[in-house]
N, C-alpha and C. Protein backbone atom coordinates (compact mmCIF):
# COMPACT_ATOMS: atom_id res chain seq x y z
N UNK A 1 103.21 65.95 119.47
CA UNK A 1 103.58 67.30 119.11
C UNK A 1 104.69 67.32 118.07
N UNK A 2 104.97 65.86 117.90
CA UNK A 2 106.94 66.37 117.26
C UNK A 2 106.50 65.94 115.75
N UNK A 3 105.37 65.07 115.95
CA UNK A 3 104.78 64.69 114.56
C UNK A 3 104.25 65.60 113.90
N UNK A 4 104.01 67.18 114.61
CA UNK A 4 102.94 68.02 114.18
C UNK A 4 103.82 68.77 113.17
N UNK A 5 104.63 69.53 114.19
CA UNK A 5 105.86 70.11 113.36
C UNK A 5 106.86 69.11 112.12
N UNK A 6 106.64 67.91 112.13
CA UNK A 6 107.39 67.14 110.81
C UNK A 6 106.45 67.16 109.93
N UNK A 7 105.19 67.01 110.45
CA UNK A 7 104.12 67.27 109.00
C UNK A 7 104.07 68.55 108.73
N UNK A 8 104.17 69.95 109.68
CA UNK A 8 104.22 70.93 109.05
C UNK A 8 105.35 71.15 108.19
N UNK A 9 106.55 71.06 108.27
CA UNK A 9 107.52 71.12 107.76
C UNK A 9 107.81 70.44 106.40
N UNK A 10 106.91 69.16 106.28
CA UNK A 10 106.82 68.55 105.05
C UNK A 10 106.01 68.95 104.17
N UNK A 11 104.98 70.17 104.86
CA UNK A 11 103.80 70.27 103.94
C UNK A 11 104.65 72.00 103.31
N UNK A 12 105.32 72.53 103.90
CA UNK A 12 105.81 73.70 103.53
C UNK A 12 107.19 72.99 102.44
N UNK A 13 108.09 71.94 102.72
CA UNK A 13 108.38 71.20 101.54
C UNK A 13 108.04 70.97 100.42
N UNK A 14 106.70 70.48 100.54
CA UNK A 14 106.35 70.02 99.47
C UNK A 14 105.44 71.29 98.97
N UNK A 15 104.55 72.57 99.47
CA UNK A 15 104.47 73.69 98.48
C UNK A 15 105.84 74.02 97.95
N UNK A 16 106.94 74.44 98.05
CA UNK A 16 108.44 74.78 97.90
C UNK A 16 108.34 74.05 96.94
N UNK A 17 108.82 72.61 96.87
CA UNK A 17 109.14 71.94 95.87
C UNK A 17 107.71 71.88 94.69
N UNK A 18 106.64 72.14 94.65
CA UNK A 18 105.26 72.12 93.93
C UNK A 18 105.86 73.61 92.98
N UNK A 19 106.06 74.47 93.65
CA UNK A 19 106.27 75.95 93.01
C UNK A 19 107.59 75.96 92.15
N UNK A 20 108.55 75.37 93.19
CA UNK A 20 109.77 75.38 91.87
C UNK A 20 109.71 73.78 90.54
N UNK A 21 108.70 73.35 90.91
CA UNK A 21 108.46 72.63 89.24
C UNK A 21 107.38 73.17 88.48
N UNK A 22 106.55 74.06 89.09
CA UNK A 22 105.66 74.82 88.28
C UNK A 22 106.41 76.00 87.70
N UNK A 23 107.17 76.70 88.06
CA UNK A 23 108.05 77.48 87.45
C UNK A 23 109.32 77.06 86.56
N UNK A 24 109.43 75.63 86.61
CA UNK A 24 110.44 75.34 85.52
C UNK A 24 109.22 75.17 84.33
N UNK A 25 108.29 74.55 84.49
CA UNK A 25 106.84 74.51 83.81
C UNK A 25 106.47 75.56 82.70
N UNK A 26 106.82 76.66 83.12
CA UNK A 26 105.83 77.83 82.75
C UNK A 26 107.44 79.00 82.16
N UNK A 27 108.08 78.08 81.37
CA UNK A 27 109.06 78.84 80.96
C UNK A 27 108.90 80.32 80.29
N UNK A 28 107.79 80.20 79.38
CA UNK A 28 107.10 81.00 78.78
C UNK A 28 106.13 81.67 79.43
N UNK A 29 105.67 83.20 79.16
CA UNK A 29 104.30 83.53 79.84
C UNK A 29 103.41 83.00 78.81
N UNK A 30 101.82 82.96 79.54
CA UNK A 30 100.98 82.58 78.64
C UNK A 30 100.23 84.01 78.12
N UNK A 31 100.78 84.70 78.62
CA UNK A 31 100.56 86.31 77.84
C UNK A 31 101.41 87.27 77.76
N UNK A 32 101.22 88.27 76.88
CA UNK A 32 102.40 88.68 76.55
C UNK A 32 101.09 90.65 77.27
N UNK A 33 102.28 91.63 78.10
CA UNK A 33 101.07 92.52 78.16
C UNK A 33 101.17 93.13 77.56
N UNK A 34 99.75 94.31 76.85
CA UNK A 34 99.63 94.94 75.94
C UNK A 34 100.21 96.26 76.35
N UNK A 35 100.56 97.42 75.07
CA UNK A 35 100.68 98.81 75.92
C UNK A 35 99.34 99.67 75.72
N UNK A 36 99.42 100.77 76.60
CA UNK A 36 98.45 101.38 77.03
C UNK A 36 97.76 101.53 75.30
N UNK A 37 96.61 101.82 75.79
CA UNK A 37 95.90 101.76 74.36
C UNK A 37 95.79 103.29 73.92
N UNK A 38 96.07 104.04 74.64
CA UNK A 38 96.68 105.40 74.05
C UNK A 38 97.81 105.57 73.19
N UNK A 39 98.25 104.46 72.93
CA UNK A 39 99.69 104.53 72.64
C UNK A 39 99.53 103.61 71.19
N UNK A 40 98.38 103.07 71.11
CA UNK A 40 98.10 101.82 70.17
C UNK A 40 96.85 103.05 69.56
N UNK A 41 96.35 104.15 69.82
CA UNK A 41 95.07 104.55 69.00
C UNK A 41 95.37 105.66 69.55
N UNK A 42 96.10 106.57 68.98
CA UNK A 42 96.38 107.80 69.24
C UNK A 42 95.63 108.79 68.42
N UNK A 43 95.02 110.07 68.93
CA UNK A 43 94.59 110.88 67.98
C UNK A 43 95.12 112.02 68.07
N UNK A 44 95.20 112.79 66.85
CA UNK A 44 95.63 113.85 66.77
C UNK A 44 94.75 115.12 66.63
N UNK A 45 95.09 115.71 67.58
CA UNK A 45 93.75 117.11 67.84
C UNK A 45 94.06 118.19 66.83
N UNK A 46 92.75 118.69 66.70
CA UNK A 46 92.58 120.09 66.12
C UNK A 46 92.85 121.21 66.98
N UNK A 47 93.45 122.05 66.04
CA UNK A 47 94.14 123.61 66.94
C UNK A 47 92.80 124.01 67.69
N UNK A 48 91.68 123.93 67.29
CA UNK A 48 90.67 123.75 68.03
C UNK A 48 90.16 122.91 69.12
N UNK A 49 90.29 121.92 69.12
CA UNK A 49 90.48 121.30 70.62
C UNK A 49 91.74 121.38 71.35
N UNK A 50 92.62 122.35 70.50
CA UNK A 50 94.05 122.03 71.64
C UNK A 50 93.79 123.82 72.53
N UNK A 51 93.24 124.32 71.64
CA UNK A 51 92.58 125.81 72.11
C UNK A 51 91.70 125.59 73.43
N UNK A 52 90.70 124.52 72.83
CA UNK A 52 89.51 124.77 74.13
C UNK A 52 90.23 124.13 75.51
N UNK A 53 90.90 123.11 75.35
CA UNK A 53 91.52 122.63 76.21
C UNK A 53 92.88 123.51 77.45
N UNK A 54 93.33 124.58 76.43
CA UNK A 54 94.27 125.52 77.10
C UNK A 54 93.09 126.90 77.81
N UNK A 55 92.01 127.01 77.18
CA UNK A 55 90.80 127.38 78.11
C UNK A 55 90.44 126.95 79.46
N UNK A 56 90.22 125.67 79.47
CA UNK A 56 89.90 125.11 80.50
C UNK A 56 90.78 125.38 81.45
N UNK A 57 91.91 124.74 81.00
CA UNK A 57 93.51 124.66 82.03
C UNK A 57 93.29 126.18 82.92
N UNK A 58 93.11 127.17 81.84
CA UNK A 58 93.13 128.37 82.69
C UNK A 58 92.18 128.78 83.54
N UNK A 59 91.35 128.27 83.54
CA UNK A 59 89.84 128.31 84.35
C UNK A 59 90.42 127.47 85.66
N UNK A 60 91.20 126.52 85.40
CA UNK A 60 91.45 125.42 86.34
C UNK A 60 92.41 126.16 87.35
N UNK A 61 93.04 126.32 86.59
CA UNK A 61 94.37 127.30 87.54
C UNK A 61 93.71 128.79 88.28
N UNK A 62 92.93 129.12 87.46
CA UNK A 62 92.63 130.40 88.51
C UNK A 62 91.63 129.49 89.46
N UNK A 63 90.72 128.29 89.63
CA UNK A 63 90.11 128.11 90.80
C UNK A 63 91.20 127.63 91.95
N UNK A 64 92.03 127.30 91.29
CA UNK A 64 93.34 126.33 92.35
C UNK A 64 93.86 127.78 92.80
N UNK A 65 94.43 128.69 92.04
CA UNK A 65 94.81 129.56 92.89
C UNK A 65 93.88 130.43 94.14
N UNK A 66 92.43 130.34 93.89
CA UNK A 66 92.03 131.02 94.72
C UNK A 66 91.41 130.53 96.18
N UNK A 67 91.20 128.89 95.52
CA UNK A 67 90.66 128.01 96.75
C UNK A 67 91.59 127.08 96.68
N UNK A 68 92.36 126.78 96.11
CA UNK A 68 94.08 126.21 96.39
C UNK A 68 93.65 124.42 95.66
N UNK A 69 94.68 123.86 95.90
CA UNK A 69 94.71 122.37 95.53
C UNK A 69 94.42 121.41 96.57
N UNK A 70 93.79 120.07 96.05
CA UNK A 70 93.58 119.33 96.92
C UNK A 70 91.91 119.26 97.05
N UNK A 71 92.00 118.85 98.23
CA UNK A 71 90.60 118.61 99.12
C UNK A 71 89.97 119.81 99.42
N UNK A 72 89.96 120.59 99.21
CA UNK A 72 89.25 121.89 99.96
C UNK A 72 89.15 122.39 98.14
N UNK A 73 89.17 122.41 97.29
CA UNK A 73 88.80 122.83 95.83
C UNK A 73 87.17 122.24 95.87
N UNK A 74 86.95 120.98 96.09
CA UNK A 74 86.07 120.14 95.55
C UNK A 74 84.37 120.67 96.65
N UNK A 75 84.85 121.60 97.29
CA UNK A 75 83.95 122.17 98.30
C UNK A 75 83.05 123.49 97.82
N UNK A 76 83.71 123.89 96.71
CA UNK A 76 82.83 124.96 96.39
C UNK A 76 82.03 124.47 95.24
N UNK A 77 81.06 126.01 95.00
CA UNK A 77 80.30 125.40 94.11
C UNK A 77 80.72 126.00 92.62
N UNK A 78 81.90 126.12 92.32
CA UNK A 78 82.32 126.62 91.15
C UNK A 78 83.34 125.70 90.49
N UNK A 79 83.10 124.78 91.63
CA UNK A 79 83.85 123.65 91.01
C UNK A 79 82.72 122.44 89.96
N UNK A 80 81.70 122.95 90.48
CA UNK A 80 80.28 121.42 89.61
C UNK A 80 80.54 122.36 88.47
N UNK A 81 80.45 123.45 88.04
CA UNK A 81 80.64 124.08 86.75
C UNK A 81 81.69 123.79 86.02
N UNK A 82 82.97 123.92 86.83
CA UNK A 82 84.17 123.58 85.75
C UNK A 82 84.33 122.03 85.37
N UNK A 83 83.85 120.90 86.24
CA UNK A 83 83.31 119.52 86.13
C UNK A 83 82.68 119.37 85.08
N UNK A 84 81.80 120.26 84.74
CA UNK A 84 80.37 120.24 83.70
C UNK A 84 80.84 120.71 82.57
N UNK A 85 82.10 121.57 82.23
CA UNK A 85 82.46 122.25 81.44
C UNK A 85 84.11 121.26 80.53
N UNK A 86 83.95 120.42 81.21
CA UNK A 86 85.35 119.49 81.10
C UNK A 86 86.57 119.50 81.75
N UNK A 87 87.41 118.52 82.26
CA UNK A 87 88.35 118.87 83.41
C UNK A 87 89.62 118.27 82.21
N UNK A 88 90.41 119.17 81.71
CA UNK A 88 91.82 119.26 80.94
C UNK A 88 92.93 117.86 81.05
N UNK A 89 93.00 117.81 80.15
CA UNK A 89 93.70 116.17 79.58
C UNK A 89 94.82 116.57 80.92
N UNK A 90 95.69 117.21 81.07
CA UNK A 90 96.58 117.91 82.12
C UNK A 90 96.46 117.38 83.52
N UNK A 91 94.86 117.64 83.45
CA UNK A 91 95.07 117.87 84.97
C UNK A 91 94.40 116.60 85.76
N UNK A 92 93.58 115.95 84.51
CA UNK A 92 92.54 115.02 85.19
C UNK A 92 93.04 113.95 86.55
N UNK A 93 94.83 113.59 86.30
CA UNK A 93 95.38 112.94 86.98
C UNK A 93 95.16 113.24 89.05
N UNK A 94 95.42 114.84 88.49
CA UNK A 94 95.55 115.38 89.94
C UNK A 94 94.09 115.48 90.29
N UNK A 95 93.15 116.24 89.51
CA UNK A 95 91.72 116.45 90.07
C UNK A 95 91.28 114.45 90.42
N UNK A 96 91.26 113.87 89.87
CA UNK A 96 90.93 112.65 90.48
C UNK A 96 91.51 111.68 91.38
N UNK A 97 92.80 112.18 91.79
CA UNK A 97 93.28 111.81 93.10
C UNK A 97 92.53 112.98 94.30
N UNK A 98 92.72 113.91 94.11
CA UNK A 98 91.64 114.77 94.83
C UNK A 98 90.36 114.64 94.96
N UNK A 99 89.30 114.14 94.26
CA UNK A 99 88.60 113.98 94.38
C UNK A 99 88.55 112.87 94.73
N UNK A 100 88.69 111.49 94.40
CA UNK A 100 88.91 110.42 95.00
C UNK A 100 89.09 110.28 96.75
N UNK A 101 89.84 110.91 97.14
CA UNK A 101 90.42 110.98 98.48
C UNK A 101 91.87 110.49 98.88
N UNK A 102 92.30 110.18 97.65
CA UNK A 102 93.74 109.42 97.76
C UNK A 102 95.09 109.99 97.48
N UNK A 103 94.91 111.64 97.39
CA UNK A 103 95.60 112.41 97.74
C UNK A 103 95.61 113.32 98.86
């Protein structure tokens, strides 16, 4: 039994000591990360898509106000229309945690 625990103890040693020479190793990353690619290919909208888009928003907000936010929005059927109609650079964050289930 006493041999069991000295080999365990040597084998948790020797990962320990394996990791801190792989990390003197790897001084450098071997990648560097990129930024969001919104940020690298940005476009700039027409008063016309910044129009249709403040359309939507308002379509969006009067269904939230009347069947509210969350999980209980995604239940009616006036929601597959505003889906079909485009869901607002704004809001997509919240409608797809809602819809998802992870809000």
């Amino acid at each position: 039994m006493n041999q069991l625990v000295e080999t365990g103890l040597f084998s948790v040693r020797a990962v320990i000591e394996l990791m801190f020479s792989l990390r003197t190793l790897c001084l450098e990353p071997l990648w560097t990360p990129q930024p969001p690619l919104m940020t690298l290919f940005k476009m700039d909208f027409s008063s016309e898509v910044i129009n249709k888009q403040e359309v939507k928003e308002k379509l969006w907000e009067l269904h939230f106000a009347e069947y509210g936010r969350g999980v209980s929005m995604y239940r009616t059927t006036e929601i597959s229309r505003l889906v079909l109609q485009g869901i607002p650079d704004r809001l997509r964050r919240e409608v797809w945690l809602s819809f998802s289930g992870t809000a």
